[in-house]
Protein backbone atom coordinates (compact mmCIF):
# COMPACT_ATOMS: atom_id res chain seq x y z
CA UNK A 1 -35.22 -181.67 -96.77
CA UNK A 2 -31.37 -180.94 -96.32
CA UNK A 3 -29.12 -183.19 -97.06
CA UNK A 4 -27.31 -185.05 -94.73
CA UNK A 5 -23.94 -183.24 -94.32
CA UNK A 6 -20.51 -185.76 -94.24
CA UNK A 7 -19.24 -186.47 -90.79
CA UNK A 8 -22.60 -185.86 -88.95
CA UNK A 9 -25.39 -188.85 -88.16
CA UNK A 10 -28.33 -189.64 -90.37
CA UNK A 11 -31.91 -187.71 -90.53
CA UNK A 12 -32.56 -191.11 -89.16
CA UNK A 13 -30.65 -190.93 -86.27
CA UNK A 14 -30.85 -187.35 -85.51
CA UNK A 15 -34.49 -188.66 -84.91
CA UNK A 16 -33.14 -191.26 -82.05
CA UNK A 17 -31.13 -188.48 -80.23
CA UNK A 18 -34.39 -186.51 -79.82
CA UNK A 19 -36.14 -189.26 -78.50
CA UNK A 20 -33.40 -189.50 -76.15
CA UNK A 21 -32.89 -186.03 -75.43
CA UNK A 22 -36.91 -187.00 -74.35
CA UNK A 23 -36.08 -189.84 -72.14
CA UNK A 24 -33.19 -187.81 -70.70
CA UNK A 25 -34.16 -184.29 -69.87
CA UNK A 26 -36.79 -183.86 -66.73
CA UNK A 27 -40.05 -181.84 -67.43
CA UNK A 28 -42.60 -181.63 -71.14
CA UNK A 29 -40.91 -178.18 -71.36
CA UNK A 30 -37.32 -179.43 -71.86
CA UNK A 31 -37.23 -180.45 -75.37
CA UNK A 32 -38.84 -178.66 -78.06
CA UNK A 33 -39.11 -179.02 -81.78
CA UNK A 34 -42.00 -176.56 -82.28
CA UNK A 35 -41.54 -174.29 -85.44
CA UNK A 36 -42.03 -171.01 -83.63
CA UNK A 37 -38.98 -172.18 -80.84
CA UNK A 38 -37.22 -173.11 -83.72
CA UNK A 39 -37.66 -170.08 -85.61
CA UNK A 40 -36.88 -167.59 -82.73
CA UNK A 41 -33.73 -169.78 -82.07
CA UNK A 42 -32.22 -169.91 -85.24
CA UNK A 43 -33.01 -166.41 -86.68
CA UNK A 44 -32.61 -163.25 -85.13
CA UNK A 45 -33.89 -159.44 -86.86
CA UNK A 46 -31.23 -158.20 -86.30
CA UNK A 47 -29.14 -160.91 -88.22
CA UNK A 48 -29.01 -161.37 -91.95
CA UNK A 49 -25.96 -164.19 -92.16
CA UNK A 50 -27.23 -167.61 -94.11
CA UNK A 51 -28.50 -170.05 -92.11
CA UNK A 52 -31.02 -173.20 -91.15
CA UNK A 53 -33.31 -174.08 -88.34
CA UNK A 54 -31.78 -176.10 -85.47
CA UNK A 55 -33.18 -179.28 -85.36
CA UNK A 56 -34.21 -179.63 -81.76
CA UNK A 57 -34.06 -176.44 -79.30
CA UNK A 58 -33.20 -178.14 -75.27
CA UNK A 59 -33.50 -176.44 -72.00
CA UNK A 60 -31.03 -177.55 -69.34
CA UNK A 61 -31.30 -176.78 -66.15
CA UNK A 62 -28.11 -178.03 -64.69
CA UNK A 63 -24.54 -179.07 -65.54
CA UNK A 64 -25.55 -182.72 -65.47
CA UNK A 65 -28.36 -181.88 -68.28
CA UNK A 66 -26.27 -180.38 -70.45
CA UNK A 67 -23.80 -183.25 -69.49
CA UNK A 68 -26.68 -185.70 -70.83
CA UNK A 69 -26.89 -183.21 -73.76
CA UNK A 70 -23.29 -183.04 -75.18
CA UNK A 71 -23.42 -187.35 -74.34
CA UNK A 72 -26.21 -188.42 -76.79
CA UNK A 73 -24.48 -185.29 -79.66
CA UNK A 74 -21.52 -186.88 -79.40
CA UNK A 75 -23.15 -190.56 -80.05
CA UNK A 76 -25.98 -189.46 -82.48
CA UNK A 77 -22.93 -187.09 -84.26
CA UNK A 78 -25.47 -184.46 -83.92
CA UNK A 79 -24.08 -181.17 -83.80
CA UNK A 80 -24.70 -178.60 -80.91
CA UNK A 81 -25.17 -174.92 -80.67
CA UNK A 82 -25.28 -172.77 -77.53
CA UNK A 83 -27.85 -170.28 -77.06
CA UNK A 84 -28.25 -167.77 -74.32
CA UNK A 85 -29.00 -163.94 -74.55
CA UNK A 86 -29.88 -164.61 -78.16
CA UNK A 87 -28.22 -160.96 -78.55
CA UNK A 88 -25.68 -161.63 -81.28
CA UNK A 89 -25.38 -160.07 -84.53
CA UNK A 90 -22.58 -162.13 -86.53
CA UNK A 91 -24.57 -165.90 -86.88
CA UNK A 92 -23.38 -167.90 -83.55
CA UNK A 93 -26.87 -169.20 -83.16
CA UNK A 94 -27.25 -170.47 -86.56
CA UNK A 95 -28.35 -174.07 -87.37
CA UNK A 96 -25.72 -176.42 -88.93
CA UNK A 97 -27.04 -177.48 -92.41
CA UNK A 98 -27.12 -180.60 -91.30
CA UNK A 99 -29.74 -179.64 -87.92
CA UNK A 100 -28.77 -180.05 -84.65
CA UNK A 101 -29.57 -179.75 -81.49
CA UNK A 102 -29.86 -175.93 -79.90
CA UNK A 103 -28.93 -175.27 -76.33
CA UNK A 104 -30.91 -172.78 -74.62
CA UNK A 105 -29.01 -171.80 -71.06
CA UNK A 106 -31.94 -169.36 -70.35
CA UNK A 107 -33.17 -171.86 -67.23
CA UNK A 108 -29.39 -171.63 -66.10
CA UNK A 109 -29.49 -168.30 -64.73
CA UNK A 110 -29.07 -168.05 -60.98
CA UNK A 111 -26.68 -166.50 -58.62
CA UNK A 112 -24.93 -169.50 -56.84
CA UNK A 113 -22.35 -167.74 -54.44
CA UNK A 114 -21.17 -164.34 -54.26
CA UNK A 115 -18.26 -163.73 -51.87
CA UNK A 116 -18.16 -160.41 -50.78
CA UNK A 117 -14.73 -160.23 -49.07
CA UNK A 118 -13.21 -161.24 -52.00
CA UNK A 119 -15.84 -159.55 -54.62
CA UNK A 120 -16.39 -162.14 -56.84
CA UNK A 121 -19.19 -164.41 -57.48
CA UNK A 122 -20.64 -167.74 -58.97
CA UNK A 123 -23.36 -168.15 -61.52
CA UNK A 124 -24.80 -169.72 -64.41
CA UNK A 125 -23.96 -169.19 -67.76
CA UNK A 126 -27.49 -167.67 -68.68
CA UNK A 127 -27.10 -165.14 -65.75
CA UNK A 128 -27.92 -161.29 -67.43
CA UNK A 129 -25.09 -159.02 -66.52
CA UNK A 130 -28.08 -156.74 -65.40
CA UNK A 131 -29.49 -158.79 -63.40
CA UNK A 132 -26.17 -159.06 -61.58
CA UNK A 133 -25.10 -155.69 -61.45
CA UNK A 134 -28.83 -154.96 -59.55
CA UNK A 135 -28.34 -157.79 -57.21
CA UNK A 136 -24.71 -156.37 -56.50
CA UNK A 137 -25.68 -152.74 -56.42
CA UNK A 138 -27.61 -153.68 -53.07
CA UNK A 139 -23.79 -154.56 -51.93
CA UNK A 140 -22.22 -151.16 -53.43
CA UNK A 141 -20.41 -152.47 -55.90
CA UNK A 142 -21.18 -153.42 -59.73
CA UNK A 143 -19.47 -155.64 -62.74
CA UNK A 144 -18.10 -153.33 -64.90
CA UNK A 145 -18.37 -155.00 -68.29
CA UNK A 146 -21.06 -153.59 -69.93
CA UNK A 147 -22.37 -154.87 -73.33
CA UNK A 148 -25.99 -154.67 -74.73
CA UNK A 149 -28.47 -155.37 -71.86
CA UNK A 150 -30.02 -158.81 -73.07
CA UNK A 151 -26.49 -160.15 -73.00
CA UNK A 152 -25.61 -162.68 -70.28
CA UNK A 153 -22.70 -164.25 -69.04
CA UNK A 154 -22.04 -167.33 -70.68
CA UNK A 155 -22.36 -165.20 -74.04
CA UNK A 156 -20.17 -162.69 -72.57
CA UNK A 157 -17.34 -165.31 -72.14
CA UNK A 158 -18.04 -166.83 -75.35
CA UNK A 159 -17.29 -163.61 -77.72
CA UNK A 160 -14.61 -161.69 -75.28
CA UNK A 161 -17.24 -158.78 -74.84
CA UNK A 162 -16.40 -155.39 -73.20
CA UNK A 163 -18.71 -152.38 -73.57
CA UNK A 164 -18.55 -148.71 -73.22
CA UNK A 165 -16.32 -148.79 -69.95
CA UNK A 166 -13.39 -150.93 -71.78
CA UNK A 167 -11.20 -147.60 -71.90
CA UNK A 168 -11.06 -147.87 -68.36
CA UNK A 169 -12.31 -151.57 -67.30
CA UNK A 170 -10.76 -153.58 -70.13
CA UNK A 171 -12.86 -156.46 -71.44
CA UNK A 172 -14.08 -159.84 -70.65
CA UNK A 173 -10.46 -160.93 -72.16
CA UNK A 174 -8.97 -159.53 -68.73
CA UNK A 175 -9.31 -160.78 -65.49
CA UNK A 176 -12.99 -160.06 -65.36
CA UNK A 177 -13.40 -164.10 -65.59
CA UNK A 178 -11.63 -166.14 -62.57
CA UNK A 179 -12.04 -169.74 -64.26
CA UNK A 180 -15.06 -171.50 -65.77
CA UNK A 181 -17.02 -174.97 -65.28
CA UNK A 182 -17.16 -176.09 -68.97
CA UNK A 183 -18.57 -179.41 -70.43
CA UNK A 184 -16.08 -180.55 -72.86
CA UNK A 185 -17.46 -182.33 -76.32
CA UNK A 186 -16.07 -185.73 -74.65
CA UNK A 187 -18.85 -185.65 -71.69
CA UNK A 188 -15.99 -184.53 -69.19
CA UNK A 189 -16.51 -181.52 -66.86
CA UNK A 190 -13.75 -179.53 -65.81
CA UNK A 191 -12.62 -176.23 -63.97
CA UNK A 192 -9.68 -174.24 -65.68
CA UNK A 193 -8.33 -172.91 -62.44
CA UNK A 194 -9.14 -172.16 -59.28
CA UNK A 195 -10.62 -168.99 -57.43
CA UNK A 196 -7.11 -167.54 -56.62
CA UNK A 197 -6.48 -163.99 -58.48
CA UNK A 198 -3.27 -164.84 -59.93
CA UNK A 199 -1.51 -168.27 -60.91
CA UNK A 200 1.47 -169.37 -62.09
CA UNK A 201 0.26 -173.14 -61.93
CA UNK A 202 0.34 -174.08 -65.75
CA UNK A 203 -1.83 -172.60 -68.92
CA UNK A 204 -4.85 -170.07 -67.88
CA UNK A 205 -7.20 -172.44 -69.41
CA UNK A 206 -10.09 -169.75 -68.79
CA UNK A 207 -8.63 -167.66 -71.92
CA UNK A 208 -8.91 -170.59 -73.88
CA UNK A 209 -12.44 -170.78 -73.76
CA UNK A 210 -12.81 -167.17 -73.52
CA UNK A 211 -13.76 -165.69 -77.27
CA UNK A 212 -14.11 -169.72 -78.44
CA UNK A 213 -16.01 -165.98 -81.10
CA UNK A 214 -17.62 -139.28 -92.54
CA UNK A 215 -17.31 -135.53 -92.23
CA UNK A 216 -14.48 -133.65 -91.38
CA UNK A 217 -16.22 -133.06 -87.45
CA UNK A 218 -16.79 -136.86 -86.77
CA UNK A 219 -13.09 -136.76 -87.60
CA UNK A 220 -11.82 -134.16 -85.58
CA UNK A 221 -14.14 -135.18 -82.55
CA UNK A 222 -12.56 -138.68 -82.79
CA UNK A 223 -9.27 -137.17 -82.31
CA UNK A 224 -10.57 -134.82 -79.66
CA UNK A 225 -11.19 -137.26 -77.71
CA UNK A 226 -8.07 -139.46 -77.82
CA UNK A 227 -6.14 -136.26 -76.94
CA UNK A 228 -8.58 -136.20 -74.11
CA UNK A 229 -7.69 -139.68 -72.85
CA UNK A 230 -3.97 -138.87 -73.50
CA UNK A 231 -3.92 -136.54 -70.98
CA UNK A 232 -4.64 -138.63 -67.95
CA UNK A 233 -8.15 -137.11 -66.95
CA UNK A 234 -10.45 -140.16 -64.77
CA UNK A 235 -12.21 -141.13 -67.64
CA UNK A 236 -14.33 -144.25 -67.22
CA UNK A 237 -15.94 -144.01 -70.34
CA UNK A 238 -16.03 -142.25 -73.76
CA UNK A 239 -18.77 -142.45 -76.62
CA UNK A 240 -18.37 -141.08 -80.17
CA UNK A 241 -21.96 -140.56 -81.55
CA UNK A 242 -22.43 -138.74 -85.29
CA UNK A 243 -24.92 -136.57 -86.36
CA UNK A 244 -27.56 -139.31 -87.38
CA UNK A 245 -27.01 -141.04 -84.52
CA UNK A 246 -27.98 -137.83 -82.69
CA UNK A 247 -31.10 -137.04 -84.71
CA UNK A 248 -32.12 -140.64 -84.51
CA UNK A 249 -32.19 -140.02 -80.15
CA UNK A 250 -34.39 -137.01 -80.64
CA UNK A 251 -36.75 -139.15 -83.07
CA UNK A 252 -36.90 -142.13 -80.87
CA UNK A 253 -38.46 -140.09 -78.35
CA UNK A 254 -36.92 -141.39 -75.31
CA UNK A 255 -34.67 -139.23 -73.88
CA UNK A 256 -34.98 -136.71 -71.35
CA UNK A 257 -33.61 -133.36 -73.84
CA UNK A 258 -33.24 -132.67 -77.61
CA UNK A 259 -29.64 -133.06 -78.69
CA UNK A 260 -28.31 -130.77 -80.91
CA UNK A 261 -27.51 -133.07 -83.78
CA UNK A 262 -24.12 -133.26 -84.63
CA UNK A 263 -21.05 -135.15 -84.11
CA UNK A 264 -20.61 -135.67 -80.53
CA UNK A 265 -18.55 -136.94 -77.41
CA UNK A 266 -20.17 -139.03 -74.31
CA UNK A 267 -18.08 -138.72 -71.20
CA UNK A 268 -18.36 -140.71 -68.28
CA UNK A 269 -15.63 -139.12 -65.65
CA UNK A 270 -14.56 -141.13 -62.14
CA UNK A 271 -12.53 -139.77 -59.41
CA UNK A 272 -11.26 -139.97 -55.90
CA UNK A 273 -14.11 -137.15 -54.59
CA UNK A 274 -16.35 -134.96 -55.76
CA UNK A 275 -14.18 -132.04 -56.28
CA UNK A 276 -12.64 -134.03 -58.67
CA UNK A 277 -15.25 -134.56 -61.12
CA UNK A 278 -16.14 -130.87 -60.16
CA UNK A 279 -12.92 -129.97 -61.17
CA UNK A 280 -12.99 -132.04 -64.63
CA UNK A 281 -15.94 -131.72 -65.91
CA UNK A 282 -20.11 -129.96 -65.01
CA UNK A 283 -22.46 -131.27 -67.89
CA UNK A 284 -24.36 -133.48 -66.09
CA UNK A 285 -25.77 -132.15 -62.55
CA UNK A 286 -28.23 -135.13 -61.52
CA UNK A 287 -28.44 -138.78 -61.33
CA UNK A 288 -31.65 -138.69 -63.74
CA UNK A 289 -30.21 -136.80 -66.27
CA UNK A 290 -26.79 -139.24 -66.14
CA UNK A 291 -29.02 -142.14 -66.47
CA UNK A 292 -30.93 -140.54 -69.45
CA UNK A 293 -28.15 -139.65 -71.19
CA UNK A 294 -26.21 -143.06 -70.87
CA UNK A 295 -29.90 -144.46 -71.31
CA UNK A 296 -29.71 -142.81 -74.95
CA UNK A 297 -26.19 -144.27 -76.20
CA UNK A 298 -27.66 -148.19 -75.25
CA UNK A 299 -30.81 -147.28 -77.03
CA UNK A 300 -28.56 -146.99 -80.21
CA UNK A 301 -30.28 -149.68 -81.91
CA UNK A 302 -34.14 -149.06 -82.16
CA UNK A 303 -33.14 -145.03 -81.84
CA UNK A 304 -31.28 -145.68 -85.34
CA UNK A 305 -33.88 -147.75 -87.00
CA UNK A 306 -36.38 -144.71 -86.13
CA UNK A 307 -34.57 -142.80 -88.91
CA UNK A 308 -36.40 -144.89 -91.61
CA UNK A 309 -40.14 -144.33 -91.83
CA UNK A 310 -42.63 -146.86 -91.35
CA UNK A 311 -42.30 -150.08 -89.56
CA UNK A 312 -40.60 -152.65 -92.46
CA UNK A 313 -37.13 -150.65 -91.42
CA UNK A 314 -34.18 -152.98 -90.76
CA UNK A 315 -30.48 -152.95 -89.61
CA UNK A 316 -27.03 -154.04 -90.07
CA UNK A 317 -25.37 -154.19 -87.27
CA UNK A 318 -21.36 -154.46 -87.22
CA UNK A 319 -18.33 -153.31 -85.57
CA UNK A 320 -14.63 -153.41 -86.15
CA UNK A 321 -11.34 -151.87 -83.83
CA UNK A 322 -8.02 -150.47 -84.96
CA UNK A 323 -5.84 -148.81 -82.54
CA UNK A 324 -7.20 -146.00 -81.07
CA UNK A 325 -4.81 -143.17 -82.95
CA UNK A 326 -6.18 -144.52 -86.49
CA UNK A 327 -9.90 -144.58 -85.51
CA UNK A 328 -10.45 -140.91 -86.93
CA UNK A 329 -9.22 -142.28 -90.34
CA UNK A 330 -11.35 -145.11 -90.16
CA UNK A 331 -14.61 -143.61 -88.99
CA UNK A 332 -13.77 -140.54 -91.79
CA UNK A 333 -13.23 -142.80 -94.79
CA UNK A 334 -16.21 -145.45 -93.55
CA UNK A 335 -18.37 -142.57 -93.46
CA UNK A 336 -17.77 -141.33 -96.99
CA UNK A 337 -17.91 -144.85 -98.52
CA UNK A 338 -21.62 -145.04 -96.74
CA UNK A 339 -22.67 -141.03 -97.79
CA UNK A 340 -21.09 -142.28 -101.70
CA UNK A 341 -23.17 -145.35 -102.09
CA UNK A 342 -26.66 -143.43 -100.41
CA UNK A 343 -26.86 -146.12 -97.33
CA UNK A 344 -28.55 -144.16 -94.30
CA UNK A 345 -26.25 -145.19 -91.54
CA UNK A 346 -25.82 -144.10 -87.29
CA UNK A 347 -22.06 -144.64 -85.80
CA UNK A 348 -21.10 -144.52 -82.16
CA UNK A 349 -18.01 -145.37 -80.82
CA UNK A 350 -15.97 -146.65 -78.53
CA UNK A 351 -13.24 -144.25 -78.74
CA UNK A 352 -11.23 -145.25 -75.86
CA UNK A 353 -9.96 -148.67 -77.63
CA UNK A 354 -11.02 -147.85 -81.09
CA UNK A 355 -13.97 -149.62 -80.93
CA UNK A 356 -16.28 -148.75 -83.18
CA UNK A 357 -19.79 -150.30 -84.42
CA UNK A 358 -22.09 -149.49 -87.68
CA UNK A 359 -25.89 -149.50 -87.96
CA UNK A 360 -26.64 -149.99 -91.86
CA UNK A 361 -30.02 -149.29 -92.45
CA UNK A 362 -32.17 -150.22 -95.20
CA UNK A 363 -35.85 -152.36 -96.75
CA UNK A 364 -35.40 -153.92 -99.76
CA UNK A 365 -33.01 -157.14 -100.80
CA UNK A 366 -30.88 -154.73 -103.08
CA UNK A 367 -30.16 -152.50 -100.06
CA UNK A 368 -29.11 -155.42 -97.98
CA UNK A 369 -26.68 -156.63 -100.85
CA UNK A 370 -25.52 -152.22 -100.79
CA UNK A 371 -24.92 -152.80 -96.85
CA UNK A 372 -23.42 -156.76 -97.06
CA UNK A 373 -21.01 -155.09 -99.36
CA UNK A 374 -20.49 -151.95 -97.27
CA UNK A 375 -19.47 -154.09 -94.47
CA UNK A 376 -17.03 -156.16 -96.25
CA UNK A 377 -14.65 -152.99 -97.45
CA UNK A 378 -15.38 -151.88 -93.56
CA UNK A 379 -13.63 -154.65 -92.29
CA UNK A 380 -10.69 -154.69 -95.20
CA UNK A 381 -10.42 -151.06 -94.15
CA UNK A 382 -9.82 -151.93 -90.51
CA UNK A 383 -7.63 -154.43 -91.29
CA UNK A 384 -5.51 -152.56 -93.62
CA UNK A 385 -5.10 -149.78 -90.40
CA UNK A 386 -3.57 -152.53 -88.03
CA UNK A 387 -7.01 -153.88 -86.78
CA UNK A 388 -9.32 -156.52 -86.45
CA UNK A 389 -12.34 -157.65 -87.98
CA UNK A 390 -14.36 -157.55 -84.77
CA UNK A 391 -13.88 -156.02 -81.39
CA UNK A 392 -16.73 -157.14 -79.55
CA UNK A 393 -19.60 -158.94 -81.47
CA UNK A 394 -17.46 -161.96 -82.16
CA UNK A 395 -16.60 -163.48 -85.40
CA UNK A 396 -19.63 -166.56 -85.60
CA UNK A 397 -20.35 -166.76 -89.47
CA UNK A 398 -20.33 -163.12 -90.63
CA UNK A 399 -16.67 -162.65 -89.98
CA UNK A 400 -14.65 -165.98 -90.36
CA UNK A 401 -12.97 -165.41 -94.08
CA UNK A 402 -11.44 -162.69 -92.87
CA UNK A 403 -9.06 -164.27 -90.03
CA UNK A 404 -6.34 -165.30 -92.04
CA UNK A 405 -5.72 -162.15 -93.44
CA UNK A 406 -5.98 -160.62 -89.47
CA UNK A 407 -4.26 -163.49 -87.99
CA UNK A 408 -1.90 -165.20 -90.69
CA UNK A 409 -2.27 -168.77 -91.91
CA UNK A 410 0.25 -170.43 -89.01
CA UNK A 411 -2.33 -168.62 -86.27
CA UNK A 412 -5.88 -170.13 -87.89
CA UNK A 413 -4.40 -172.93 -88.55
CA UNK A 414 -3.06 -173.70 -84.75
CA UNK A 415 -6.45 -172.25 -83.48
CA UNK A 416 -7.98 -174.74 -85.26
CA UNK A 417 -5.86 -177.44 -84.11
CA UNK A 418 -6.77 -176.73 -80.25
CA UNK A 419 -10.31 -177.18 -81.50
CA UNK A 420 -9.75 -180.72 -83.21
CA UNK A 421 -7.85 -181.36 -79.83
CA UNK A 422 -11.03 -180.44 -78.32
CA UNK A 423 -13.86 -181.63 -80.41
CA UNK A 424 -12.26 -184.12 -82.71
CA UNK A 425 -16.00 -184.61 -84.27
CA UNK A 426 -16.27 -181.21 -84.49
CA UNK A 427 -19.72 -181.09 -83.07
CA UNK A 428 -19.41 -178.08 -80.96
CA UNK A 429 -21.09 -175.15 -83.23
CA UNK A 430 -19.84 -176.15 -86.31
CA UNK A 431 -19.41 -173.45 -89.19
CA UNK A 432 -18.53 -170.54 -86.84
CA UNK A 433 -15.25 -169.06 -86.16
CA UNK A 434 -12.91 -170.91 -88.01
CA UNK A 435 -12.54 -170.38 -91.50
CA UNK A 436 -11.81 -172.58 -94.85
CA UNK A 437 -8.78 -172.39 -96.01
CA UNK A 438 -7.97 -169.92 -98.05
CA UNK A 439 -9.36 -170.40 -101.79
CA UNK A 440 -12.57 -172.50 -100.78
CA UNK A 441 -15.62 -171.75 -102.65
CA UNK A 442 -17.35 -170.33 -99.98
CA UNK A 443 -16.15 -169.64 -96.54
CA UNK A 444 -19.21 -169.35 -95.02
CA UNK A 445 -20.97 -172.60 -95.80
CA UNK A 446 -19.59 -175.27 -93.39
């Protein structure tokens, strides 16, 4: 048994809220405290940041549900963790070690509105971005962000994602996001703004919630391709993949061709016509080949893990961003630290915005400590070259001690006030984000 955590309710009374949660949620399928939903909602494999099991795991199916929801946290002082694509890979699904009560948005998933002459649409946070982009491709048009494919929406907003067509699209942190329906920790719904593409009617409140979380040729490619970028050709997007990354494709299996495995340079070219593209670039000659290749770049994770043999492989997943003109520093000396200490790792890139992620692969406990440890002079490294801890996965647990050496001690500390504004209880996934101060004993344990 845990002990009860300061500032939360009772074992006791976390017991009453799920008897509640009972009474209030329609359907025997809305509440669950089975130890396998548990489980799969409070660990992931692809996840190795401490954690507990959520207490409860709930299923809205509405706004007023998870109205009823955030009503009986806030008077149980239970706290409350959202879960939708169950895709991330820095702790945001975590259990509090205190329990809590899990929010699964998966029954939240349609398609409300979509208004064609103004191409935008309404839906529900648990909406996959894949699902929408086949519902609008039978319209001729498509969302652009592009993250992995078991993301949806409301996660989307949540961590600022992007994908590989940021260098041309920009990232959930744009204008990708009109405004938002959000259920504040006080019970209150609200809408930040209205459906209008610009405003100068007070704060964007939709930001606010937005993000609320080495060889020499790998080198040279890098820089290859940012002189590419620099010279104004209709790039939409542009992948760096190394040599593992390439011999991991051609073990996976999957792909249409053998790549030749070494460092290497994804394009994805747009123009005004097809003498354009002609013009700039003739790699590609067919749709099936396109979708193959592109098909091999989001197969990145299980391609990698095919490198180790047998089937007790595992992965680190991570990424950092620096601006784009010190990314071939960053990817040289990350890969040398990785070749130094014997860790078998794939990197791709997004070289566009400097975006680049890790898979750290390994079996045993020690290699996990090798990676956890790999990943922390990662991040200083970024850091040190102007950048940030995280460009897309969010910060959740894995990341939060580093913000105030990103940010400064004035930022964290007024990000954190907004929250307190916010959630003066603090019951809104508690430990993620925002750090301790700086000389706690462990930043990663409340």
């Amino acid at each position: 048994m845990v002990a009860d955590v300061p500032g939360f309710g009772t074992s006791n009374e976390f017991g009453l809220a799920i008897c509640e949660l009972r009474e209030a949620l329609p359907g025997d399928d809305s509440v669950s405290t089975d130890a396998d939903e548990l489980e799969r909602h409070g660990f992931s494999l692809y996840d190795y940041h401490p954690g507990v099991l959520h207490s409860v795991v709930v299923y809205p199916l509405t706004t007023d549900d998870v109205v009823k929801i955030v009503n009986i946290s806030r008077k149980y002082r239970m706290p409350i963790v959202p879960y939708s694509g169950g895709t991330s890979l820095e702790g945001h699904n975590r259990g509090h070690a205190s329990g809590g009560i899990c929010v699964d948005m998966s029954g939240m998933d349609r398609i409300i509105e979509i208004h064609e002459a103004d191409s935008d649409l309404v839906c529900q946070p648990g909406c996959l971005w894949v699902d929408i982009n086949e519902t609008l491709r039978q319209k001729g048009t498509r969302l652009q962000l592009d993250p992995a494919p078991g993301a949806t929406i409301g996660g989307m907003l949540s961590t600022g994602c992007s994908g590989t067509n940021a260098v041309r699209y920009g990232t959930a942190k744009g204008e990708w996001f009109l405004n938002a329906t959000v259920v504040l920790p006080s019970g209150e719904i609200i809408k930040t703004r209205s459906r209008a593409r610009k405003s100068s009617a007070g704060f964007d409140l939709t930001k606010l919630f937005i993000g609320a979380e080495g060889s020499k040729s790998l080198s040279k490619a890098t820089e290859a391709a940012i002189e590419v970028l620099n010279q104004g050709v209709g790039i939409q997007c542009v992948e760096l993949l190394d040599d593992l990354f390439m011999a991991a494709t051609n073990k996976y299996g999957m792909s249409l061709r053998k790549w030749p495995e070494k460092d290497s340079l994804f394009f994805k070219f747009q123009g005004h016509s097809a003498k354009s593209l002609d013009e700039t670039a003739a790699v590609v000659r067919n749709d099936q080949e396109a979708t193959s290749l592109w098909a091999d770049r989001k197969n990145a994770l299980f391609s990698g893990l095919a490198l180790l043999e047998g089937d007790d492989g595992k992965g680190w997943s991570t990424d950092v961003c620096v601006p784009p003109s010190n990314l071939p520093r960053l990817v040289y000396e990350t890969k040398q630290d990785l070749s130094e200490i014997g860790l078998v790792s794939t990197i791709v890139g997004h070289v566009g915005d400097g975006n680049f992620h890790a898979l750290l692969l390994f079996k045993t406990d020690e290699e996990l400590e090798i990676a956890r440890h790999a990943v922390h002079r990662m991040v200083k490294r970024a850091i040190a070259l102007d950048g940030t801890c995280t460009g897309e996965h969010g910060v959740g647990i894995g990341k939060k001690e580093y913000l105030y050496e990103e940010l400064g001690y004035g930022t964290v500390e007024l990000m954190k006030t907004i929250k307190r504004s916010i959630d003066p209880l603090g019951l809104f996934n508690p430990g993620k984000l925002y750090p301790d101060p700086p000389g706690a004993a462990d930043p990663r344990s409340t």
